[in-house]
PDB file of N, CA and C in Angstrom:
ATOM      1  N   UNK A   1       0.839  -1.165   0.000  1.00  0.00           N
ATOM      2  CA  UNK A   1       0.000   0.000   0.000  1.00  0.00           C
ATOM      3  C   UNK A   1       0.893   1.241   0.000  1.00  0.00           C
ATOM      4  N   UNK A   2       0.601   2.006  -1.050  1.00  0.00           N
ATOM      5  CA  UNK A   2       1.418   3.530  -0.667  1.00  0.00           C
ATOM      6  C   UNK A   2       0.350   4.500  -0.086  1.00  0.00           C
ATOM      7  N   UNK A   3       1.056   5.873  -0.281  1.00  0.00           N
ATOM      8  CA  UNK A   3       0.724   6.969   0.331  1.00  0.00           C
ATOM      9  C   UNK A   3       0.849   7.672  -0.720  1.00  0.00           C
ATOM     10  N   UNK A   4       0.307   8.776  -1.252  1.00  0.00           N
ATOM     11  CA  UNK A   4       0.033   9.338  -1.889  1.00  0.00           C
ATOM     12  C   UNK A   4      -0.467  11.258  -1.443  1.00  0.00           C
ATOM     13  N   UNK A   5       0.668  11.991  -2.313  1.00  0.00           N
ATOM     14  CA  UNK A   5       0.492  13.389  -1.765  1.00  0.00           C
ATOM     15  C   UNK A   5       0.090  14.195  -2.703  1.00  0.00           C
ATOM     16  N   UNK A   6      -1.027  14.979  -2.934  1.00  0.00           N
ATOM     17  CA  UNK A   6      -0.968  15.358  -4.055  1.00  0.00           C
ATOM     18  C   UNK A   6      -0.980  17.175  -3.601  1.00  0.00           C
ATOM     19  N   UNK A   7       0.215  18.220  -3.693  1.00  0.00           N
ATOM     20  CA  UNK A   7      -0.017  19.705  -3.457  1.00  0.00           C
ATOM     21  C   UNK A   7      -0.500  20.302  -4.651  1.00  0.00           C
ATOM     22  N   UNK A   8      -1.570  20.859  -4.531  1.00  0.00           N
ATOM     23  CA  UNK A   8      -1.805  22.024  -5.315  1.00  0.00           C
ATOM     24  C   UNK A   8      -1.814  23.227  -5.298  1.00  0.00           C
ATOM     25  N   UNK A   9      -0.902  24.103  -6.144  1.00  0.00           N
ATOM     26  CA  UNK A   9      -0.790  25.544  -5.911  1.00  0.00           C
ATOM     27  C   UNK A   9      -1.171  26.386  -7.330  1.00  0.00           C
ATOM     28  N   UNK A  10      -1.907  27.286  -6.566  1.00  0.00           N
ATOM     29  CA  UNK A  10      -2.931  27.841  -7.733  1.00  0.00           C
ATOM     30  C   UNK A  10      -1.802  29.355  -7.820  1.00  0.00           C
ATOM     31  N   UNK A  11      -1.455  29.965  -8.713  1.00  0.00           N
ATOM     32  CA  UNK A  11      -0.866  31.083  -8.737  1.00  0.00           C
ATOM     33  C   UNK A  11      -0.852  32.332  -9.865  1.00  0.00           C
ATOM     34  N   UNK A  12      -1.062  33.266 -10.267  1.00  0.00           N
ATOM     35  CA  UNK A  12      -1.225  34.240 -11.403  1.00  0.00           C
ATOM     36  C   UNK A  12       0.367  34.275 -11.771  1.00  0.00           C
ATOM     37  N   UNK A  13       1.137  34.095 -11.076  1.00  0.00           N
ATOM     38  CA  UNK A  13       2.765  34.052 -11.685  1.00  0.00           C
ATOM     39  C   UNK A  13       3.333  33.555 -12.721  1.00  0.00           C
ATOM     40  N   UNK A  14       4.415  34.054 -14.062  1.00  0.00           N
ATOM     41  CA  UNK A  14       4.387  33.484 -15.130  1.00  0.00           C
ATOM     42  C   UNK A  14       4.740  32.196 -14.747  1.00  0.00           C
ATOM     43  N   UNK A  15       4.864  31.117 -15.604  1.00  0.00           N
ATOM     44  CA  UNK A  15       5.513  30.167 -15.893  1.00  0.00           C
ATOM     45  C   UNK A  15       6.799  30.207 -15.616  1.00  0.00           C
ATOM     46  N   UNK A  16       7.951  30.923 -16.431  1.00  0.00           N
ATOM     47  CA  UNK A  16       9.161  31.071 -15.902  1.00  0.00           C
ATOM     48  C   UNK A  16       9.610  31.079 -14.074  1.00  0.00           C
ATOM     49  N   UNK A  17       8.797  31.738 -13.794  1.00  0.00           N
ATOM     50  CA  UNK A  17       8.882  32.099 -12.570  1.00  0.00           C
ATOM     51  C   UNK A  17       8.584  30.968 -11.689  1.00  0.00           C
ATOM     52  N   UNK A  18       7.691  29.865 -11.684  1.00  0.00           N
ATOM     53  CA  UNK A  18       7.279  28.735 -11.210  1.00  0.00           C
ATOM     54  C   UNK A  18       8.586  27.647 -11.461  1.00  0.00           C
ATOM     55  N   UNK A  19       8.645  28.140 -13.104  1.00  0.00           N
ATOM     56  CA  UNK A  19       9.848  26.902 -13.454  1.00  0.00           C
ATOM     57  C   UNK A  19      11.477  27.072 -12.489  1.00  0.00           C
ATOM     58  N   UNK A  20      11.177  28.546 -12.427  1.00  0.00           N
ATOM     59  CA  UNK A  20      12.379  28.136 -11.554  1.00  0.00           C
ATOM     60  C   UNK A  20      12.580  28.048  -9.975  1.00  0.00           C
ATOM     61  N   UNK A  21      10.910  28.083  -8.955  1.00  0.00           N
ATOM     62  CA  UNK A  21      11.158  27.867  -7.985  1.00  0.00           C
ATOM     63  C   UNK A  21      10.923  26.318  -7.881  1.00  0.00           C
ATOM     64  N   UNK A  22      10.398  25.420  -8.996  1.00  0.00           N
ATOM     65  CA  UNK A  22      10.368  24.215  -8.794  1.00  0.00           C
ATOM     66  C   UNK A  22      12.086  23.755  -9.304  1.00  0.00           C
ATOM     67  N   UNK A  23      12.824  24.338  -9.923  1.00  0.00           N
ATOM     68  CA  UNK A  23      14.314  23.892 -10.454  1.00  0.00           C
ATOM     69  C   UNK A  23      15.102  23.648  -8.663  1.00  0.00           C
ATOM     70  N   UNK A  24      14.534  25.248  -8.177  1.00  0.00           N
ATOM     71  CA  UNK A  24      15.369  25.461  -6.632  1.00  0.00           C
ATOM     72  C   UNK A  24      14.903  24.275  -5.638  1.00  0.00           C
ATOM     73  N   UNK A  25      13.399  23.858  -5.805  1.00  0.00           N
ATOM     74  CA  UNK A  25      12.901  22.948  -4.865  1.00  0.00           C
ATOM     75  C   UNK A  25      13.390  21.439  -5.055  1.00  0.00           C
ATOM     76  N   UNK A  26      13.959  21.030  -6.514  1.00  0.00           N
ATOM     77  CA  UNK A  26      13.762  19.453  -7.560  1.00  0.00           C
ATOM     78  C   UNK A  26      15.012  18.987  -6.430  1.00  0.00           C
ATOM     79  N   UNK A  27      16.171  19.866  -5.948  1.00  0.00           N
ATOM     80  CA  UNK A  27      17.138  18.423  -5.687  1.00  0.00           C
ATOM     81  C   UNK A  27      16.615  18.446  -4.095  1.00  0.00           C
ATOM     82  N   UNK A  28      15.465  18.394  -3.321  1.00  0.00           N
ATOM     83  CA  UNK A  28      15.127  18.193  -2.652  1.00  0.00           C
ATOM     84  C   UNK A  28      14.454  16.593  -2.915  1.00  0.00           C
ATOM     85  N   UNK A  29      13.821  16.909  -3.967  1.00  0.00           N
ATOM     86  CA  UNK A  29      12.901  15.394  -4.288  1.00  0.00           C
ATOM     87  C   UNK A  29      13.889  14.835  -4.999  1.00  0.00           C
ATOM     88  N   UNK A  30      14.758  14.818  -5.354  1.00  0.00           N
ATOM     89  CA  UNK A  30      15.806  13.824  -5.677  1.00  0.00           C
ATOM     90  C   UNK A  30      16.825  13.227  -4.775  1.00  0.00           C
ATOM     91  N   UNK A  31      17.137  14.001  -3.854  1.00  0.00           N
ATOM     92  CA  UNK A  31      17.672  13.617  -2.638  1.00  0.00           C
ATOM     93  C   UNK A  31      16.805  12.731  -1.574  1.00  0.00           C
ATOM     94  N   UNK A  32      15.416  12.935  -1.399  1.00  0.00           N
ATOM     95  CA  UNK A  32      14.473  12.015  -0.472  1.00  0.00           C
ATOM     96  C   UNK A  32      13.771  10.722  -1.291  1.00  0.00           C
ATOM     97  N   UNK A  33      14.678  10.877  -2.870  1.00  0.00           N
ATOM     98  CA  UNK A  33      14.346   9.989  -3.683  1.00  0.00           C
ATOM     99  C   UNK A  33      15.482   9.050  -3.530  1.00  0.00           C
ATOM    100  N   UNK A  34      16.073   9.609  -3.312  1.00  0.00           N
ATOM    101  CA  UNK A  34      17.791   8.530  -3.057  1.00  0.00           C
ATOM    102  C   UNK A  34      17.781   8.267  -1.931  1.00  0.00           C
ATOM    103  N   UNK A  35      17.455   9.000  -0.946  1.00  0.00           N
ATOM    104  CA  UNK A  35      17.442   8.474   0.466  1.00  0.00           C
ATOM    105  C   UNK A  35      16.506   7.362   0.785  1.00  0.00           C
ATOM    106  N   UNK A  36      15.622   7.178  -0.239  1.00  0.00           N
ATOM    107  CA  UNK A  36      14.613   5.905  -0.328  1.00  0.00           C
ATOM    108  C   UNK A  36      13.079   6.359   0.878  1.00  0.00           C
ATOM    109  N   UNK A  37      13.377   7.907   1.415  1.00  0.00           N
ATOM    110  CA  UNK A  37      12.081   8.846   1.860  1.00  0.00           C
ATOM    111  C   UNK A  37      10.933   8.605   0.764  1.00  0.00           C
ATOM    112  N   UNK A  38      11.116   9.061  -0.371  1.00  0.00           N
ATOM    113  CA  UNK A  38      10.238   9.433  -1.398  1.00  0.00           C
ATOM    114  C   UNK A  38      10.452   8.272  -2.704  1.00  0.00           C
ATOM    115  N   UNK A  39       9.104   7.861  -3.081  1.00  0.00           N
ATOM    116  CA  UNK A  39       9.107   6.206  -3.655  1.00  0.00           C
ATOM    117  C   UNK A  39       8.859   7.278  -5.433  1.00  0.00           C
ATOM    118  N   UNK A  40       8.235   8.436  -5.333  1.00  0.00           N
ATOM    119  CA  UNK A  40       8.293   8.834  -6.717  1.00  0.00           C
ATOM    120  C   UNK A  40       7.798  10.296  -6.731  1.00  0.00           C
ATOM    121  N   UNK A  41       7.621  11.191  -7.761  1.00  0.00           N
ATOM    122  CA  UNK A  41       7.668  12.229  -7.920  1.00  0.00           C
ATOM    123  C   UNK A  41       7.144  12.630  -9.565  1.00  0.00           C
ATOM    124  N   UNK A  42       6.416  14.047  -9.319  1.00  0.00           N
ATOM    125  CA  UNK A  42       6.019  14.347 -10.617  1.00  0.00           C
ATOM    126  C   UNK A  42       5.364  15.621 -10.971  1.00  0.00           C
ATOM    127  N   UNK A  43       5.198  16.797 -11.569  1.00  0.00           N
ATOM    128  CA  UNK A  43       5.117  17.938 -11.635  1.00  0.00           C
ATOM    129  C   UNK A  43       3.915  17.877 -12.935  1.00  0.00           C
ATOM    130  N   UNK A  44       2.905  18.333 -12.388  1.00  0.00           N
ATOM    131  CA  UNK A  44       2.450  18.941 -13.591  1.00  0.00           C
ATOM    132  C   UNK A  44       1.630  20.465 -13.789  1.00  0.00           C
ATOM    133  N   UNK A  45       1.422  20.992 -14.508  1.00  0.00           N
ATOM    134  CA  UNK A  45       1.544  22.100 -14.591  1.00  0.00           C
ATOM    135  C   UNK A  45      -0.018  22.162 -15.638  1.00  0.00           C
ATOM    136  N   UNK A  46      -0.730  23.103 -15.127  1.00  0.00           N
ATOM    137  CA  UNK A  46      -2.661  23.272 -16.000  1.00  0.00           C
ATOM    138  C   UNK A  46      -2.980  24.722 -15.807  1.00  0.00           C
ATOM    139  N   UNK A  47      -2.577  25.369 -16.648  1.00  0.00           N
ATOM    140  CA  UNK A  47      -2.743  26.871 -16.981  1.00  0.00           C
ATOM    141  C   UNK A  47      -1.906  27.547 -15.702  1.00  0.00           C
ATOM    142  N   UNK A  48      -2.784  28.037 -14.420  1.00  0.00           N
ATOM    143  CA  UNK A  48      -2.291  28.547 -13.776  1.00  0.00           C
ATOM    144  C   UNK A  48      -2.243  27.708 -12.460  1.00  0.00           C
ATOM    145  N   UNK A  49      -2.509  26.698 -12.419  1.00  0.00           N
ATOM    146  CA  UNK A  49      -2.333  25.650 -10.877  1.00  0.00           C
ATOM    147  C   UNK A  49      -1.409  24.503 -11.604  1.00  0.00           C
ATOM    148  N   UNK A  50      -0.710  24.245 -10.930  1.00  0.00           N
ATOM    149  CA  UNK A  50       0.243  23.060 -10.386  1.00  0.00           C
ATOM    150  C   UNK A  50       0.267  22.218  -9.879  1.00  0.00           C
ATOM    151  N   UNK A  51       0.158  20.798 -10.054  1.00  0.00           N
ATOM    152  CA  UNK A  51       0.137  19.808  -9.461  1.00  0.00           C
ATOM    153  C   UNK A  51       1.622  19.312  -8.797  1.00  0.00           C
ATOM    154  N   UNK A  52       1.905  18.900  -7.915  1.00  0.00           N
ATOM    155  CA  UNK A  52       3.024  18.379  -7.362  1.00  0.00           C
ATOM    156  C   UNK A  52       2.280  16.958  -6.625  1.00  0.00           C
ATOM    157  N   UNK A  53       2.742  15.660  -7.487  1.00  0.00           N
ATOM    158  CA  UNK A  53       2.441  14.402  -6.735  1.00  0.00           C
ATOM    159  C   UNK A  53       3.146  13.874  -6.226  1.00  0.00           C
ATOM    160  N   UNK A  54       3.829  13.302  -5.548  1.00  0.00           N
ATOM    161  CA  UNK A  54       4.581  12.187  -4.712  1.00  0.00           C
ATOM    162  C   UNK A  54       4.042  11.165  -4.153  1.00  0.00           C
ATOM    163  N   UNK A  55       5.034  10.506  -3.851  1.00  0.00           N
ATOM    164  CA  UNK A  55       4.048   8.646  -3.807  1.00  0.00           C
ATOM    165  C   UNK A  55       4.971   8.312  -2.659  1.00  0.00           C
ATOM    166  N   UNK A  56       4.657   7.330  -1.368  1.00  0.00           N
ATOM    167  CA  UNK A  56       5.429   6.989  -0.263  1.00  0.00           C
ATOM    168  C   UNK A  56       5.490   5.799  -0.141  1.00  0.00           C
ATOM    169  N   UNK A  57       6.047   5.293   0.467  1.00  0.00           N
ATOM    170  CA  UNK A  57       5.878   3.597   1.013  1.00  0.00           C
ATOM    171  C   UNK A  57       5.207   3.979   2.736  1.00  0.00           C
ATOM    172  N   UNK A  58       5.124   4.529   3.141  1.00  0.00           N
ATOM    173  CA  UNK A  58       4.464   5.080   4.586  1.00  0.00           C
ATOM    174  C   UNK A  58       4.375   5.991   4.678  1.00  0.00           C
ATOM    175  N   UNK A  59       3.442   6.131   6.201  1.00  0.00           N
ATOM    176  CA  UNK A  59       2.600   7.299   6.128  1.00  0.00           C
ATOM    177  C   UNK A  59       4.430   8.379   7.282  1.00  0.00           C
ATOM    178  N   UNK A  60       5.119   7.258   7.515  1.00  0.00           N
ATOM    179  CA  UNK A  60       5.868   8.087   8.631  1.00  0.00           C
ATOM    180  C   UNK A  60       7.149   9.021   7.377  1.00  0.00           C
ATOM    181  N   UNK A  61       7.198   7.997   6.129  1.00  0.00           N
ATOM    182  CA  UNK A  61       7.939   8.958   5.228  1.00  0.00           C
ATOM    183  C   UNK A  61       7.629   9.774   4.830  1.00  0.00           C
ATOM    184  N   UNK A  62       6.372  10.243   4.598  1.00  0.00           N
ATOM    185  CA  UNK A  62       5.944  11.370   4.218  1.00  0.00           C
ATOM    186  C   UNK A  62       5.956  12.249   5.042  1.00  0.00           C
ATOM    187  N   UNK A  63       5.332  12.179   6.224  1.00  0.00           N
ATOM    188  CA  UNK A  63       5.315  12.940   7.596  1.00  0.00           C
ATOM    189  C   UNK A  63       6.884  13.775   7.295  1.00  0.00           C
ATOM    190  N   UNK A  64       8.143  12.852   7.260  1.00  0.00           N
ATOM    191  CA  UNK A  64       9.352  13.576   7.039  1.00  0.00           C
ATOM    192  C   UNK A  64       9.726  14.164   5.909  1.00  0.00           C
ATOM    193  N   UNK A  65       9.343  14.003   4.738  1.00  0.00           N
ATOM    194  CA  UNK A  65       8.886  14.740   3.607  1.00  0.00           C
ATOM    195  C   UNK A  65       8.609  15.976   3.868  1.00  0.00           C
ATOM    196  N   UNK A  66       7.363  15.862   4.584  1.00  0.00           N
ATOM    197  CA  UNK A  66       6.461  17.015   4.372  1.00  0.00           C
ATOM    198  C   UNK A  66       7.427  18.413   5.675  1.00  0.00           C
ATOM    199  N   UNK A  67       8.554  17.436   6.708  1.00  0.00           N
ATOM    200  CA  UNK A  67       8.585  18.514   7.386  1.00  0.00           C
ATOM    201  C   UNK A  67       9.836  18.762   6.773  1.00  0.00           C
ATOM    202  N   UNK A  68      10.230  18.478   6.141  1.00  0.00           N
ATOM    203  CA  UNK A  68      11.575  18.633   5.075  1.00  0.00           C
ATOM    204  C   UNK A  68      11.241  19.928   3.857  1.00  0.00           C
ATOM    205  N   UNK A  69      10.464  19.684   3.643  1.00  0.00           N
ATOM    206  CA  UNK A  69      10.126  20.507   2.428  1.00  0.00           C
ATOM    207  C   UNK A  69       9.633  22.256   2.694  1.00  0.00           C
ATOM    208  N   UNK A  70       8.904  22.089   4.115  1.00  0.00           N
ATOM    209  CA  UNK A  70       7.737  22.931   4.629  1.00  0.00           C
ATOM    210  C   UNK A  70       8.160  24.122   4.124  1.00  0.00           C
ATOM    211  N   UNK A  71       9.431  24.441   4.327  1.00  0.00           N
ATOM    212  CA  UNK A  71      10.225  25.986   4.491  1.00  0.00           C
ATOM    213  C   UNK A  71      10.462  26.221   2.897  1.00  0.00           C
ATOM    214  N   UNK A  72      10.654  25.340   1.921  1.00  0.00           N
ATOM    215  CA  UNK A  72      10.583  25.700   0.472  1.00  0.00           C
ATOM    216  C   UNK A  72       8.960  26.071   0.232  1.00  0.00           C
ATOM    217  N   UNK A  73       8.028  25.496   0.890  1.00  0.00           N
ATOM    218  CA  UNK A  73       6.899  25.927   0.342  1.00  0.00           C
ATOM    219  C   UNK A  73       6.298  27.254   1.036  1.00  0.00           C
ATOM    220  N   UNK A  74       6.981  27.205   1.988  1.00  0.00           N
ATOM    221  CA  UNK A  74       6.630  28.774   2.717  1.00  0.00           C
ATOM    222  C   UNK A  74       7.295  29.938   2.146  1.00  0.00           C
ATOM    223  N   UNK A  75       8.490  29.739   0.755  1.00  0.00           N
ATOM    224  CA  UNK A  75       8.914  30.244   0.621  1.00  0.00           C
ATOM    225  C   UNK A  75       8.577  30.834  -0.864  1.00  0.00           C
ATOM    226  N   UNK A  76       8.157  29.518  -1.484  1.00  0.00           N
ATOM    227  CA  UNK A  76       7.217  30.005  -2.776  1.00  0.00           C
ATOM    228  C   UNK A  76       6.138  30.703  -2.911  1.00  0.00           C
ATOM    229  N   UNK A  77       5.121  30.359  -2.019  1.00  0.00           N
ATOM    230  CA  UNK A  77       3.960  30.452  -1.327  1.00  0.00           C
ATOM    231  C   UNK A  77       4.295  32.322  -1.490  1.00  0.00           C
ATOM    232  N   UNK A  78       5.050  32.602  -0.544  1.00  0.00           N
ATOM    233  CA  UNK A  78       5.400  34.072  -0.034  1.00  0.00           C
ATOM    234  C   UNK A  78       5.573  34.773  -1.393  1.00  0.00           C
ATOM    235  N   UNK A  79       6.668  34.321  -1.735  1.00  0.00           N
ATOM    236  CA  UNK A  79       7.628  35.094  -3.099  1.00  0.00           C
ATOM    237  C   UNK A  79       6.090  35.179  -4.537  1.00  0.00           C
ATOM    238  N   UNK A  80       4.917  34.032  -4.609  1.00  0.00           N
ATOM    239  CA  UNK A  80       4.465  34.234  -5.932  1.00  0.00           C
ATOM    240  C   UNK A  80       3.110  34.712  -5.209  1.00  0.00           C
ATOM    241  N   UNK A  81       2.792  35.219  -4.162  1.00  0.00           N
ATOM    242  CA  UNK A  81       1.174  35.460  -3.240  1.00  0.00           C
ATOM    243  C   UNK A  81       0.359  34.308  -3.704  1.00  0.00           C
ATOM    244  N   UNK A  82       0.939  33.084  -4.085  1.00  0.00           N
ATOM    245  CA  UNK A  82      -0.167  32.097  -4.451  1.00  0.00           C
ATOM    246  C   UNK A  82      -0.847  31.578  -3.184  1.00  0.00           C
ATOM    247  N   UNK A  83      -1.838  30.420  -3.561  1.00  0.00           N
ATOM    248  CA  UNK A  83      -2.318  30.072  -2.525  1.00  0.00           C
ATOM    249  C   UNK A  83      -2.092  28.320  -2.659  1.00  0.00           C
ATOM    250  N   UNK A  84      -2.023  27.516  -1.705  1.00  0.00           N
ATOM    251  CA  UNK A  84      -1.691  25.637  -2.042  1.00  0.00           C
ATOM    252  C   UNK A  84      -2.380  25.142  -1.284  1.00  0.00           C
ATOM    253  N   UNK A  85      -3.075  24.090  -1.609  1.00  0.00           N
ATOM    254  CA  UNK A  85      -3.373  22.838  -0.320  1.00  0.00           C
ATOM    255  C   UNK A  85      -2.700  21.523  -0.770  1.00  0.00           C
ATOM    256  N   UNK A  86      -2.878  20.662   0.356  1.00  0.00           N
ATOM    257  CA  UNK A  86      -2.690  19.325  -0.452  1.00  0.00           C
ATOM    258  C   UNK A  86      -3.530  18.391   0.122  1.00  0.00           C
ATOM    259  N   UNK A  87      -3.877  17.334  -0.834  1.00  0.00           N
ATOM    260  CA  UNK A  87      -4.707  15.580  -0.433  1.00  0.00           C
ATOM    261  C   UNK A  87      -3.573  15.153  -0.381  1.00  0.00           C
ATOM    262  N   UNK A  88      -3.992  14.490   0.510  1.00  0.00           N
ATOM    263  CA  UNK A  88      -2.853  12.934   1.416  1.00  0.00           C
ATOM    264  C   UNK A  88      -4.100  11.953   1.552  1.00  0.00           C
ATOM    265  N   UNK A  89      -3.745  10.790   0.696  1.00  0.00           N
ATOM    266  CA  UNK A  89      -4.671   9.543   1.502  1.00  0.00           C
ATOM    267  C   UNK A  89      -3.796   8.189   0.696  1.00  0.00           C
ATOM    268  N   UNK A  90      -4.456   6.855   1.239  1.00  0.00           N
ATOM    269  CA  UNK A  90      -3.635   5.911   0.592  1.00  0.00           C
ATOM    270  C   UNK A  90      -3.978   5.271  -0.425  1.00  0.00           C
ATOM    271  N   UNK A  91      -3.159   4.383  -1.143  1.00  0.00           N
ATOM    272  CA  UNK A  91      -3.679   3.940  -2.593  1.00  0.00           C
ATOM    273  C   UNK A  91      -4.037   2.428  -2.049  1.00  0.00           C
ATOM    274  N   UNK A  92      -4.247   1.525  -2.436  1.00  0.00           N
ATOM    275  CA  UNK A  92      -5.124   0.665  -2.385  1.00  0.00           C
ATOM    276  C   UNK A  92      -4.892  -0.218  -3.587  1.00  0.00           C
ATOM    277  N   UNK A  93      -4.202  -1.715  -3.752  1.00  0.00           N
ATOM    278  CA  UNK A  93      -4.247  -2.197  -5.224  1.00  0.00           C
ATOM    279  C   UNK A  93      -5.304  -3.118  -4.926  1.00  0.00           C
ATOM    280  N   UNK A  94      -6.064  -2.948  -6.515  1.00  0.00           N
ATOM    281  CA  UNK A  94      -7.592  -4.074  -6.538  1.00  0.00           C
ATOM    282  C   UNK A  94      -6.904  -5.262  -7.096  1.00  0.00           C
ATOM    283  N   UNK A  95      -7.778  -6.690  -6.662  1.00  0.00           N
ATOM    284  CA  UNK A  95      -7.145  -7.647  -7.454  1.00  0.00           C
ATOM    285  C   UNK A  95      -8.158  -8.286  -8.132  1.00  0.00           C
TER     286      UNK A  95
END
């Protein structure tokens, strides 16, 4: 069973400007991707909101994820006046 995070941040800020606070945020999720924290990762981008997904093997890796990250998102958050939430729940395989 994983865990599953999905942030969304809605923002009027160009594109450029997103692209490069997600460039400043990426070796974060590549590092909790190597550390074997974070099971996967993925960005997508729909006019003016943003998807950011990540996938866990537990609910306690994410927990450290999420307090790992907090201060990059307090920091985007600030710098573009956007606004974010996120769903957290678990995945479930059918057989």
């Amino acid at each position: 069973m994983s865990v599953m995070r999905v942030f969304v941040f809605e923002t009027p800020e160009p594109r450029a400007k997103m692209m490069k606070h997600w460039r400043d945020g990426e070796a974060f999720y590549k590092k909790a991707k190597r550390d074997g924290v974070l099971k996967s990762y993925k960005l997508i981008e729909t006019d003016n909101k943003w998807l950011a997904i990540t996938e866990f093997d537990t609910k306690a890796k994410l927990n450290k994820f999420v307090k790992g990250i907090a201060d990059q998102r307090k920091t985007v958050l600030a710098d573009t006046g956007g606004q974010g939430w996120s769903y957290i729940g678990t995945v479930r395989g059918s057989s």
